[in-house]
PDB file of N, CA and C in Angstrom:
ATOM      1  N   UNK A   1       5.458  -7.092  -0.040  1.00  0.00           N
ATOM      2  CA  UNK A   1       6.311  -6.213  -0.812  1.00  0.00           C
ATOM      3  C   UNK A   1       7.204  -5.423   0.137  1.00  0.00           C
ATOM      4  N   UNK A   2       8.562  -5.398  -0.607  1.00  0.00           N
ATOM      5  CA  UNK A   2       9.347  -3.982   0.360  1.00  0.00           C
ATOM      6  C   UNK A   2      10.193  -4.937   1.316  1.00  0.00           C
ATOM      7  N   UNK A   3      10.279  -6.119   1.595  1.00  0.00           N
ATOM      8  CA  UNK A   3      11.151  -6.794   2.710  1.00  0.00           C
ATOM      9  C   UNK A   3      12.643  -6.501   2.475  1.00  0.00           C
ATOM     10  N   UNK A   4      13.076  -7.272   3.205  1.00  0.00           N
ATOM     11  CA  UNK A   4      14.849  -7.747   2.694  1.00  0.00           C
ATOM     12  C   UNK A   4      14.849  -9.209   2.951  1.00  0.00           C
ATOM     13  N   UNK A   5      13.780  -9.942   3.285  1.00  0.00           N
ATOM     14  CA  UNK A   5      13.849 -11.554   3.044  1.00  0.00           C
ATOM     15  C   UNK A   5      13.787 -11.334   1.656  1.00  0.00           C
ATOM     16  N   UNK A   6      14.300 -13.068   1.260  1.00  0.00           N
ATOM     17  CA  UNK A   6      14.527 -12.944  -0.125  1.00  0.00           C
ATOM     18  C   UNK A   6      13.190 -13.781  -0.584  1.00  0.00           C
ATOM     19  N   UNK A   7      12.491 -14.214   0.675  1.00  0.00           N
ATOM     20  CA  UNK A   7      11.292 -14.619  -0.145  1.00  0.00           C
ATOM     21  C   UNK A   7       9.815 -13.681   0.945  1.00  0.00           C
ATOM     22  N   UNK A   8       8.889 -14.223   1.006  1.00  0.00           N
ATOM     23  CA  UNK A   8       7.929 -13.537   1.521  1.00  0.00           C
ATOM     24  C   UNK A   8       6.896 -14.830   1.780  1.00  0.00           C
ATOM     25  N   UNK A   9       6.891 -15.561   2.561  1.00  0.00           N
ATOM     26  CA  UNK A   9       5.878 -16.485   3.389  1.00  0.00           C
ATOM     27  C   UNK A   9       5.154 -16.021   4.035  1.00  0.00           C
ATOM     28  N   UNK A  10       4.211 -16.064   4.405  1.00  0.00           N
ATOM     29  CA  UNK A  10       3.253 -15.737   5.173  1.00  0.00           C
ATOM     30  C   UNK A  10       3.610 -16.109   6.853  1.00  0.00           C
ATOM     31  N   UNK A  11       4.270 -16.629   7.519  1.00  0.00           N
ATOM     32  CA  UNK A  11       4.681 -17.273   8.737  1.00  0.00           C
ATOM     33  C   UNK A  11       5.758 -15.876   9.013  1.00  0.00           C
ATOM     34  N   UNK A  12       6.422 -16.055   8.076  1.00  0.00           N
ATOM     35  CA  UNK A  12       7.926 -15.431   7.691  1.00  0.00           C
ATOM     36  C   UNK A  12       7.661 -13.622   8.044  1.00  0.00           C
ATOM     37  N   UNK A  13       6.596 -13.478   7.076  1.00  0.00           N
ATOM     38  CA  UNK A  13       6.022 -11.867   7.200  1.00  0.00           C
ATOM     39  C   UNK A  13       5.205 -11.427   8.717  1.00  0.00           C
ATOM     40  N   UNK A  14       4.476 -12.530   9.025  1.00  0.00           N
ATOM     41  CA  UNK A  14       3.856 -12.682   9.950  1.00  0.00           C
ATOM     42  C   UNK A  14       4.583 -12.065  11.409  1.00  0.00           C
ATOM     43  N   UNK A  15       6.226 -12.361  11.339  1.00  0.00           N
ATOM     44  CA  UNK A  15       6.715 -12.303  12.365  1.00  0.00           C
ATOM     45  C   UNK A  15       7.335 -11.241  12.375  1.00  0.00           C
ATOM     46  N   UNK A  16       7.062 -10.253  11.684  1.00  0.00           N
ATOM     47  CA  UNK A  16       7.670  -8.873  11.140  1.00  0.00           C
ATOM     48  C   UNK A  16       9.024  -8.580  11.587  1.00  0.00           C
ATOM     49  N   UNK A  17      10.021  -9.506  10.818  1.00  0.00           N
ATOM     50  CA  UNK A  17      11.180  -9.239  10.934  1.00  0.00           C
ATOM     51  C   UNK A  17      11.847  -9.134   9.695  1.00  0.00           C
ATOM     52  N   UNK A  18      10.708  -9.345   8.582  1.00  0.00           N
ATOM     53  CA  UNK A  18      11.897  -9.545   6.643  1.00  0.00           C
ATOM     54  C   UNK A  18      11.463  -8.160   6.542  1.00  0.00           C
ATOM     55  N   UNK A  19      10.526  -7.215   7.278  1.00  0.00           N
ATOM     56  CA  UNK A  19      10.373  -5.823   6.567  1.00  0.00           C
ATOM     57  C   UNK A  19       8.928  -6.078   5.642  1.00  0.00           C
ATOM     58  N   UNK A  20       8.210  -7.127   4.983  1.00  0.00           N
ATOM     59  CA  UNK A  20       7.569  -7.260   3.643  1.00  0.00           C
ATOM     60  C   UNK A  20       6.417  -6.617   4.673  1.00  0.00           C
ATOM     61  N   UNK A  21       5.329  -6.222   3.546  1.00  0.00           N
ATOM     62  CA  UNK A  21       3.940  -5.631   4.155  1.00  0.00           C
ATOM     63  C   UNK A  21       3.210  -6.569   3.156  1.00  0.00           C
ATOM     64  N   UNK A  22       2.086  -6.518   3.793  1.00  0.00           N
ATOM     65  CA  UNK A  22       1.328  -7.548   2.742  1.00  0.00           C
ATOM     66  C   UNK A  22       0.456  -6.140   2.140  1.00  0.00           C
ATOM     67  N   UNK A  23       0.367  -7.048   0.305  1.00  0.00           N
ATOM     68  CA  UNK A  23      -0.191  -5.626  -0.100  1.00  0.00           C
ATOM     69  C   UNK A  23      -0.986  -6.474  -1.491  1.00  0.00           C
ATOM     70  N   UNK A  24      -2.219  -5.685  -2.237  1.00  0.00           N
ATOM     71  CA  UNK A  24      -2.825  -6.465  -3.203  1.00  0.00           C
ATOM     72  C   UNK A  24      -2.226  -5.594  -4.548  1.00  0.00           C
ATOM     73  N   UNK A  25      -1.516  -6.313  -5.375  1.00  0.00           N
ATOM     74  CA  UNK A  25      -1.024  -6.191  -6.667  1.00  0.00           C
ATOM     75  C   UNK A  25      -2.467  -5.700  -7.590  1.00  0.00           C
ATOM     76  N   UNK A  26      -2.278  -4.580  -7.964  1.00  0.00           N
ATOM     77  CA  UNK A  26      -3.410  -3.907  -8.968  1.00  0.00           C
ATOM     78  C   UNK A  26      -2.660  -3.679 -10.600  1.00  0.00           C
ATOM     79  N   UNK A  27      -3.376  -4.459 -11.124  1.00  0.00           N
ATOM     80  CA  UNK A  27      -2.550  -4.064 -12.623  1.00  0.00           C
ATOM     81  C   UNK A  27      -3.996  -3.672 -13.442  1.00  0.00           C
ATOM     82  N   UNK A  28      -3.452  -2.569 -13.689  1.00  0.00           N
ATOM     83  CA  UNK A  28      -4.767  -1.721 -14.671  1.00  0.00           C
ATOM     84  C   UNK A  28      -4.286  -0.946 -15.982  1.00  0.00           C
ATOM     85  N   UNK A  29      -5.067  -1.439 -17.156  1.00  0.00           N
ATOM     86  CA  UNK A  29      -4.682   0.071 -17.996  1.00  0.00           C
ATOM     87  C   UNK A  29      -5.271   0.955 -18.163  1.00  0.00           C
ATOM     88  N   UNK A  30      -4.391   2.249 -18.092  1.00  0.00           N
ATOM     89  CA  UNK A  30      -4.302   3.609 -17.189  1.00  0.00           C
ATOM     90  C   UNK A  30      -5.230   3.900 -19.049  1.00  0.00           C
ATOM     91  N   UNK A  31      -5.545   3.316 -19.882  1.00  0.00           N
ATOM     92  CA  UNK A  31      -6.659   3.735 -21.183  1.00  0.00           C
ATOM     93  C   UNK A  31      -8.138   3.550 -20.570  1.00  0.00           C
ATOM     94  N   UNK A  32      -8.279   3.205 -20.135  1.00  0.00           N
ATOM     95  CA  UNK A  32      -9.591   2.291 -19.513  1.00  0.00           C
ATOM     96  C   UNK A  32      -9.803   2.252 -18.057  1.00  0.00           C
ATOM     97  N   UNK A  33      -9.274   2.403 -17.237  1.00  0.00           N
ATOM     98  CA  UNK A  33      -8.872   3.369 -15.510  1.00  0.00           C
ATOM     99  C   UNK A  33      -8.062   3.961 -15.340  1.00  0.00           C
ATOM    100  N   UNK A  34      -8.379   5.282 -14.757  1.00  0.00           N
ATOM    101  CA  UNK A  34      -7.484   5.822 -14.781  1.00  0.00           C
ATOM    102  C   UNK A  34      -7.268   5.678 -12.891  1.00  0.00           C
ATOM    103  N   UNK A  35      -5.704   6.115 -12.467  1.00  0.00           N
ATOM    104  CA  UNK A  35      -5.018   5.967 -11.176  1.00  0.00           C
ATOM    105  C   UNK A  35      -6.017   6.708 -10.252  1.00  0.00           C
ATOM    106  N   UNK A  36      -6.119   7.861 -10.244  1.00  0.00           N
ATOM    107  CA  UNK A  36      -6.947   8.567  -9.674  1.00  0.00           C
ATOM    108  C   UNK A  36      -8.057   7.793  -8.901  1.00  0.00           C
ATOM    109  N   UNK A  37      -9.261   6.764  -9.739  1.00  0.00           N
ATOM    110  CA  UNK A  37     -10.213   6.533  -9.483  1.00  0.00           C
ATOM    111  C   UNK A  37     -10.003   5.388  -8.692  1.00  0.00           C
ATOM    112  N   UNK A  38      -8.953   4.270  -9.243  1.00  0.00           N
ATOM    113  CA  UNK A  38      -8.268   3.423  -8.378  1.00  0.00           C
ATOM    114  C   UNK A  38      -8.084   3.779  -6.749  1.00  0.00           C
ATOM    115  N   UNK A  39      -7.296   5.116  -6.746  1.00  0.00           N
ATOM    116  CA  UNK A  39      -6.772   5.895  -5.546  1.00  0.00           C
ATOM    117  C   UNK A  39      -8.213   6.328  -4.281  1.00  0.00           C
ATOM    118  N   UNK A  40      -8.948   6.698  -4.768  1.00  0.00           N
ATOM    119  CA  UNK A  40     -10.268   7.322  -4.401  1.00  0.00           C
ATOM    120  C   UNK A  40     -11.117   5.873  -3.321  1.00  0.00           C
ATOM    121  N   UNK A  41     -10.597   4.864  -4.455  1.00  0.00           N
ATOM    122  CA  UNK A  41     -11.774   3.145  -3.922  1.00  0.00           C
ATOM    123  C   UNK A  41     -10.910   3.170  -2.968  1.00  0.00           C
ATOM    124  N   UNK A  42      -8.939   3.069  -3.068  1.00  0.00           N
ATOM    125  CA  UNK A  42      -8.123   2.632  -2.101  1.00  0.00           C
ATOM    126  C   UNK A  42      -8.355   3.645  -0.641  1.00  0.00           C
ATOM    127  N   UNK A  43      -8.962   4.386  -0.776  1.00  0.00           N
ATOM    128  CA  UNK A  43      -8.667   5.495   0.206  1.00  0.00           C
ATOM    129  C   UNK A  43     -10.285   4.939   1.099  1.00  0.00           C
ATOM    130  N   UNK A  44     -11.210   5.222   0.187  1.00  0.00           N
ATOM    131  CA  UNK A  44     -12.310   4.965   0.625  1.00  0.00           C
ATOM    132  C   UNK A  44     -12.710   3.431   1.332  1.00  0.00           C
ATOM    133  N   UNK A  45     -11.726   2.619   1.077  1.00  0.00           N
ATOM    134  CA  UNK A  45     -11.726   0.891   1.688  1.00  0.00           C
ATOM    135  C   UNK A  45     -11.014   0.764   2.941  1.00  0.00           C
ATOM    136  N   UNK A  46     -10.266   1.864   3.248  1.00  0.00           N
ATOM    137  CA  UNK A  46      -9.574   1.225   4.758  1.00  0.00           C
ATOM    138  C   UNK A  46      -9.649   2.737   5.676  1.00  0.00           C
ATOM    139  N   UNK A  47      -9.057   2.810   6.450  1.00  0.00           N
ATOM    140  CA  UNK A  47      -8.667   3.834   7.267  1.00  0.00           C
ATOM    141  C   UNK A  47      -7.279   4.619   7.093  1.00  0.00           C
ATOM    142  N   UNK A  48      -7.466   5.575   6.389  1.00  0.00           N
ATOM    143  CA  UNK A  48      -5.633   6.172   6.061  1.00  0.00           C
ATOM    144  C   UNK A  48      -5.392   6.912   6.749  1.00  0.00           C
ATOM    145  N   UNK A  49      -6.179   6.867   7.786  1.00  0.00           N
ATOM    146  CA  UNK A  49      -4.981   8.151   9.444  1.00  0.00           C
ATOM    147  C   UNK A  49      -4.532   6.531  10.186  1.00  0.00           C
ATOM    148  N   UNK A  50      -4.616   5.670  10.072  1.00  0.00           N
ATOM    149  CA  UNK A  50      -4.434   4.543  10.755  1.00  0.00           C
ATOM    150  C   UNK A  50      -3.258   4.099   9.904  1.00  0.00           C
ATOM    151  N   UNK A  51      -1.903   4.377  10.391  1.00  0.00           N
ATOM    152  CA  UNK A  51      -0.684   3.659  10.363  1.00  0.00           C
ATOM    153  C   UNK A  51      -0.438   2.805  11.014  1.00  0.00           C
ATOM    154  N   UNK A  52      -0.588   2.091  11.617  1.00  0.00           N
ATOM    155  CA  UNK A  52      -0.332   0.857  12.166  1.00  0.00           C
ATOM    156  C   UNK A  52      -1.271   0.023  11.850  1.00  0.00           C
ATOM    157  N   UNK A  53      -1.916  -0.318  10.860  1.00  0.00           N
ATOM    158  CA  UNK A  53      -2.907  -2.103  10.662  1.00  0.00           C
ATOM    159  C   UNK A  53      -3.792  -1.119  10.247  1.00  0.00           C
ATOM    160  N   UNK A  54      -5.195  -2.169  10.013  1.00  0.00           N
ATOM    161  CA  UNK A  54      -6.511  -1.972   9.963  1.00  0.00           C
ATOM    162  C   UNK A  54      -6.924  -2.912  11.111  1.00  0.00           C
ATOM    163  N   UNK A  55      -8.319  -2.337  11.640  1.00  0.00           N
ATOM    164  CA  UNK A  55      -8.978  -3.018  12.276  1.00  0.00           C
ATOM    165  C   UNK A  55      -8.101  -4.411  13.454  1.00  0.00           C
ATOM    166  N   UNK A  56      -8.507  -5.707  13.553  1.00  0.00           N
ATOM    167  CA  UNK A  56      -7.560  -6.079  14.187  1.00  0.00           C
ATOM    168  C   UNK A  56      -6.403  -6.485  13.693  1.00  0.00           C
ATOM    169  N   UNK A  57      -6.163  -6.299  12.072  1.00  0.00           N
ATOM    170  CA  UNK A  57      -4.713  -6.701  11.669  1.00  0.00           C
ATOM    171  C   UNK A  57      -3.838  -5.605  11.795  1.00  0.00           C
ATOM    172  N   UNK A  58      -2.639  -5.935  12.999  1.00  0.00           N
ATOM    173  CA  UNK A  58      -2.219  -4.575  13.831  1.00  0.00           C
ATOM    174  C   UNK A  58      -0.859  -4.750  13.326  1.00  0.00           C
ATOM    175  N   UNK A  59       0.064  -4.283  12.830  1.00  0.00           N
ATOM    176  CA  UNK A  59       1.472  -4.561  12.648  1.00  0.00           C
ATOM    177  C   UNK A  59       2.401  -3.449  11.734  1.00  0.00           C
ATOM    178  N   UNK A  60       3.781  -3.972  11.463  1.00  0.00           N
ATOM    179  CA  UNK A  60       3.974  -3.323  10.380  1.00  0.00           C
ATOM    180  C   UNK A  60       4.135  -3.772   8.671  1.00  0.00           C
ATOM    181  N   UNK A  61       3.133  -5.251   9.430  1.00  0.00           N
ATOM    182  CA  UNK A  61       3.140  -5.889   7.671  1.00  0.00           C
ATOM    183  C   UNK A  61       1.573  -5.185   7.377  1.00  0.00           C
ATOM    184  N   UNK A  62       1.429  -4.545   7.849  1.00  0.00           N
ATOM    185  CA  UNK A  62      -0.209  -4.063   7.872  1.00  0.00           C
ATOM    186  C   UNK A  62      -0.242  -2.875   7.594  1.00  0.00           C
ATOM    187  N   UNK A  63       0.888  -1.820   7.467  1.00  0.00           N
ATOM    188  CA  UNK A  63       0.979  -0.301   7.175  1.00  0.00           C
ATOM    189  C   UNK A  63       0.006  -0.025   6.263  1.00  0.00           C
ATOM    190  N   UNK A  64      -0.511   0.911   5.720  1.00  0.00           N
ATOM    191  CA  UNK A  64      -1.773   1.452   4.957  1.00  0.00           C
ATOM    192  C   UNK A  64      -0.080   2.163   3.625  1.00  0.00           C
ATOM    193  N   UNK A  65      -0.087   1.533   2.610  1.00  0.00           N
ATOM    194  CA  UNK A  65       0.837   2.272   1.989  1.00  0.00           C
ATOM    195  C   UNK A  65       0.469   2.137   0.301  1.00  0.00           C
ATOM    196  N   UNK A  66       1.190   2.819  -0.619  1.00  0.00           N
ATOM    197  CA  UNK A  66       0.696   2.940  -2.054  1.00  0.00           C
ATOM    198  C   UNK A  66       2.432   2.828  -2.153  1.00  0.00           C
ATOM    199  N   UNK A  67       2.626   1.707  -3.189  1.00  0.00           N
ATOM    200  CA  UNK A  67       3.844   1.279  -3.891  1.00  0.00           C
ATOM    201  C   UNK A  67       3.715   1.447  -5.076  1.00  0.00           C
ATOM    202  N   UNK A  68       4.748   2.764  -5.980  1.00  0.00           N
ATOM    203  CA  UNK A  68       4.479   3.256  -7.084  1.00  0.00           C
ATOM    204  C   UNK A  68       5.585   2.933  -8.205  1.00  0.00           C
ATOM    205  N   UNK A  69       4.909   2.535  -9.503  1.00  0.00           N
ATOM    206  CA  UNK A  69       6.322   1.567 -10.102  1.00  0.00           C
ATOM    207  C   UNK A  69       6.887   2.737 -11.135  1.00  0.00           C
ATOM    208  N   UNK A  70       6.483   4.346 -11.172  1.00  0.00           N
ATOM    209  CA  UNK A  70       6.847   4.658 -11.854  1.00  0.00           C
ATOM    210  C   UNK A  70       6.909   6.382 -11.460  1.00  0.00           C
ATOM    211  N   UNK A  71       7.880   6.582 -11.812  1.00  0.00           N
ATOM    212  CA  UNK A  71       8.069   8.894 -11.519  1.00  0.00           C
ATOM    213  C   UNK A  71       6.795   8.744 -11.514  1.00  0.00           C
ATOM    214  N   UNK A  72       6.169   9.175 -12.968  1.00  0.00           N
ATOM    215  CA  UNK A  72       5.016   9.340 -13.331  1.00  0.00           C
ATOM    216  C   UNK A  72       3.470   8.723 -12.620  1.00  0.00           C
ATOM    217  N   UNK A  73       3.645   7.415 -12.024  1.00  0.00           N
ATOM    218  CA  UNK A  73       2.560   7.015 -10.837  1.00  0.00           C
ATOM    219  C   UNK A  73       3.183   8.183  -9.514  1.00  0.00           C
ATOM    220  N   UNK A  74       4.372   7.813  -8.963  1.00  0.00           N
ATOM    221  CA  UNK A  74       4.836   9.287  -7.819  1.00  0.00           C
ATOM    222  C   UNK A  74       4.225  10.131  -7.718  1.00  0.00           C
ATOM    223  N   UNK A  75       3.880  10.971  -8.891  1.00  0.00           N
ATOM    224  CA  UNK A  75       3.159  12.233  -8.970  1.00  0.00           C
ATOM    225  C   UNK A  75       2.030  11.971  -8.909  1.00  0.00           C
ATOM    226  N   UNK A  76       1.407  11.349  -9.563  1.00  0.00           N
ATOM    227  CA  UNK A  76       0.003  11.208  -9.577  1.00  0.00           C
ATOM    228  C   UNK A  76      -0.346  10.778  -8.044  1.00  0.00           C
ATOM    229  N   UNK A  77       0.072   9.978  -7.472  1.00  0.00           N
ATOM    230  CA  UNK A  77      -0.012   9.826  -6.155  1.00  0.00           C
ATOM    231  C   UNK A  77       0.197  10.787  -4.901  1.00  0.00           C
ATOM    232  N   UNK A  78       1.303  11.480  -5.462  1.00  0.00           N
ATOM    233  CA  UNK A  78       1.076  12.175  -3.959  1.00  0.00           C
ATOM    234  C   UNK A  78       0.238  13.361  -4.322  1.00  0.00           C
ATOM    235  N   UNK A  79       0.329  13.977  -5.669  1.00  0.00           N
ATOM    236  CA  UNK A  79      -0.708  15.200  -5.503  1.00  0.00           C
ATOM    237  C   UNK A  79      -2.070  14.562  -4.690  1.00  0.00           C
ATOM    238  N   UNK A  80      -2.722  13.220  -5.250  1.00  0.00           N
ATOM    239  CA  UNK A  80      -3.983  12.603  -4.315  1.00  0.00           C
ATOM    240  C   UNK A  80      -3.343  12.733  -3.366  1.00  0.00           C
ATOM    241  N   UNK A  81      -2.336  12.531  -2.178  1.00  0.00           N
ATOM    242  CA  UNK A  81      -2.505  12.455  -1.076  1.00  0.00           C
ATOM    243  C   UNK A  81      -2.286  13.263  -0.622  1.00  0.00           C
ATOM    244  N   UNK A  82      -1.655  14.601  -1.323  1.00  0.00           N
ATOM    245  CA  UNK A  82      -1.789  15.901  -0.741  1.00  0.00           C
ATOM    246  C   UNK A  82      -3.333  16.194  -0.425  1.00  0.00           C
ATOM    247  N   UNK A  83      -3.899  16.295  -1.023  1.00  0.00           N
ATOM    248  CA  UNK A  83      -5.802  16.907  -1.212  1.00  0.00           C
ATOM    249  C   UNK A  83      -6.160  15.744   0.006  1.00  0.00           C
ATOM    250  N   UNK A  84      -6.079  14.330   0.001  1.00  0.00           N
ATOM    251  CA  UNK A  84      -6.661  13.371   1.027  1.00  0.00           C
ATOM    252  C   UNK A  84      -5.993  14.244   2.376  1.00  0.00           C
ATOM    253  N   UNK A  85      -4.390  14.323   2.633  1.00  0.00           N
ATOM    254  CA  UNK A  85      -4.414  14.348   3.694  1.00  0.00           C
ATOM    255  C   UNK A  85      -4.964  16.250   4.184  1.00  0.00           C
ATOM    256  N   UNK A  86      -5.133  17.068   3.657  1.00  0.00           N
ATOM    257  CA  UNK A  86      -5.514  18.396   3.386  1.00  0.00           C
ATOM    258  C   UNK A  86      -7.345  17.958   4.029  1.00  0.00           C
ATOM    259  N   UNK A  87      -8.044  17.303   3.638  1.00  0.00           N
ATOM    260  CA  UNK A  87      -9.404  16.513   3.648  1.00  0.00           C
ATOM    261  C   UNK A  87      -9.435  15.922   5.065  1.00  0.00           C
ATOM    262  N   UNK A  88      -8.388  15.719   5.359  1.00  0.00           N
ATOM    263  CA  UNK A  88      -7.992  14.474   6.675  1.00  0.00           C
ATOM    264  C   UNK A  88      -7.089  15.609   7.847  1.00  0.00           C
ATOM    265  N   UNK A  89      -7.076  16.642   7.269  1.00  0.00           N
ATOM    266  CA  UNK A  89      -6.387  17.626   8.734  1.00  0.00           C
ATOM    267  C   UNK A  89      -5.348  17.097   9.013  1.00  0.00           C
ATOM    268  N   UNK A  90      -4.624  16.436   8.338  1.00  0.00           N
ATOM    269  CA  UNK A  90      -2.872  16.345   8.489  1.00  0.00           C
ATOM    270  C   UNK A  90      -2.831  15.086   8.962  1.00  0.00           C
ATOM    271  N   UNK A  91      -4.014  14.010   8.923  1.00  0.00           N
ATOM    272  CA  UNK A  91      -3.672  13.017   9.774  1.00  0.00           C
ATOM    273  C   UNK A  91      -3.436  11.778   8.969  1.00  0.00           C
ATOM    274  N   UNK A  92      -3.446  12.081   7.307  1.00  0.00           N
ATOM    275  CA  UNK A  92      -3.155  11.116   6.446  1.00  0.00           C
ATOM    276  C   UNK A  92      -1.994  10.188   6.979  1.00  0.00           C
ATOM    277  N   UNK A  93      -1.808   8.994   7.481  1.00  0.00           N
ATOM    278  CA  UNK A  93      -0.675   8.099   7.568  1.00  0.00           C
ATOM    279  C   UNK A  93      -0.334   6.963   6.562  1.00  0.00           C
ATOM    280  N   UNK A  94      -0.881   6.919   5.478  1.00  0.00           N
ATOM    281  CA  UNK A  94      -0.496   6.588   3.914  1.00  0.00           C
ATOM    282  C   UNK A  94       0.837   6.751   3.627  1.00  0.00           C
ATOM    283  N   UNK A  95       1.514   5.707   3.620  1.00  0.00           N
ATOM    284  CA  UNK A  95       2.868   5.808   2.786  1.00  0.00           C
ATOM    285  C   UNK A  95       2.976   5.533   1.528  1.00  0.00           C
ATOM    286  N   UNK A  96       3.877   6.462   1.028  1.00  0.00           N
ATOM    287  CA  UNK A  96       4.365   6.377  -1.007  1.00  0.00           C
ATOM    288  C   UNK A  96       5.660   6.008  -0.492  1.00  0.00           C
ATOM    289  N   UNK A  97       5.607   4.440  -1.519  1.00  0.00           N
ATOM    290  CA  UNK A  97       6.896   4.058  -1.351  1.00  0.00           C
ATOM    291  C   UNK A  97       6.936   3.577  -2.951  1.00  0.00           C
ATOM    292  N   UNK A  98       8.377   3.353  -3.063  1.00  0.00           N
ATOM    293  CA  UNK A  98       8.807   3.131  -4.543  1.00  0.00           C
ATOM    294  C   UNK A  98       8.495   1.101  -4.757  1.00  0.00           C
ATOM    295  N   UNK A  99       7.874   1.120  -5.654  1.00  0.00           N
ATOM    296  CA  UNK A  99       7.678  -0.519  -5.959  1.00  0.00           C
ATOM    297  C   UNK A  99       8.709  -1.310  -5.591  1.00  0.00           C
ATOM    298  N   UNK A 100       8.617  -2.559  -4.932  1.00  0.00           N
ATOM    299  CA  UNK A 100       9.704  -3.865  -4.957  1.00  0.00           C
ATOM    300  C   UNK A 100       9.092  -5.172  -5.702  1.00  0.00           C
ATOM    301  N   UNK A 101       9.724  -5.887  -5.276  1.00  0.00           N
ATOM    302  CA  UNK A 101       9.266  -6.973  -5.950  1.00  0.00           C
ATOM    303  C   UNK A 101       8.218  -8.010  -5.484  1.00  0.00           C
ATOM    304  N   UNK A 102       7.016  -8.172  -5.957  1.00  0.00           N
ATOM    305  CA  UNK A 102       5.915  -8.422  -5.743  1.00  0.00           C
ATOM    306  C   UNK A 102       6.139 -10.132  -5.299  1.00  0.00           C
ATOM    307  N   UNK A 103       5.267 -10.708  -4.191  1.00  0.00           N
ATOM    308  CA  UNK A 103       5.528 -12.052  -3.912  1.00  0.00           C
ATOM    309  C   UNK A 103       4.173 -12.583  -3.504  1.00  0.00           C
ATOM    310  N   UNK A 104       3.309 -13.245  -4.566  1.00  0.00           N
ATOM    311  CA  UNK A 104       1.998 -13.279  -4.275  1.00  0.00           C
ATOM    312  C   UNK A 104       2.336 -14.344  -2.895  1.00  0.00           C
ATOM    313  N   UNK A 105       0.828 -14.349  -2.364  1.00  0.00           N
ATOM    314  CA  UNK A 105       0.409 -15.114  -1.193  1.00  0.00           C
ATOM    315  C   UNK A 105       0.304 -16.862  -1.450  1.00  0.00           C
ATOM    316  N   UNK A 106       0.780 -17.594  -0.279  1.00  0.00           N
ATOM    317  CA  UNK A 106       0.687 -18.859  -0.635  1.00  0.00           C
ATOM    318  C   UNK A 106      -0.751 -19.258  -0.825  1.00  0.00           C
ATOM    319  N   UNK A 107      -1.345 -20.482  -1.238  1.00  0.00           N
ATOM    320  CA  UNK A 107      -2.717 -20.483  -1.774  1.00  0.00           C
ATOM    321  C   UNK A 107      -3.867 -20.532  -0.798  1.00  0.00           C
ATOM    322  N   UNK A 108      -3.396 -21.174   0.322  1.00  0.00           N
ATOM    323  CA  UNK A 108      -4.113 -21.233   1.897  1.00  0.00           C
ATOM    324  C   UNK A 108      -4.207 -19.669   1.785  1.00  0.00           C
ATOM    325  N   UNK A 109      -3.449 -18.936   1.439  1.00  0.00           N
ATOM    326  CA  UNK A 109      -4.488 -17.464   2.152  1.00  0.00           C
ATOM    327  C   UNK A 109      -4.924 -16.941   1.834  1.00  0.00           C
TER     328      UNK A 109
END
């Protein structure tokens, strides 16, 4: 998500030059989960003072980021990452970025 290639390959992303980050598409209804609790698992699954990758996937297709498709997700998001990074002593490196267009993974991956 987020490149300026017009497609998103895995080779292609790999070589971090289209901009895309690789990221997992969550579609939930907000009747039955709410964002919040979503936000809490996402926070609690990786490392969010770690801007550059996780573990050994080191890059900038690897950024730790939350892509929000709506004002209304915006808010809900950063108030959580106000309190996370407040929790985290300023070292939250979580980016809120505005949704692009989603390009699932080829089937090998």
């Amino acid at each position: 998500m987020g490149g300026s290639a017009a497609d998103a390959k895995y080779d292609s992303v790999c070589s971090r030059d289209t901009g895309h980050v690789e990221v997992v598409h969550v579609r939930f209804d907000p009747a039955k989960t709410k964002l919040a609790s979503l936000l809490d698992i996402f926070y609690r699954a990786h490392d969010p003072t770690d801007g550059g990758g996780q573990g050994a996937d080191r890059g900038p297709q690897y950024k730790a980021s939350i892509w929000a498709h709506s004002d209304e997700q915006k808010k809900e998001v950063q108030a959580q990452m106000d309190e996370w990074d407040k929790a985290l002593s300023g070292r939250l490196r979580t980016k809120l970025l505005d949704a692009k267009p989603f390009y699932a993974a080829e089937s090998y991956h």
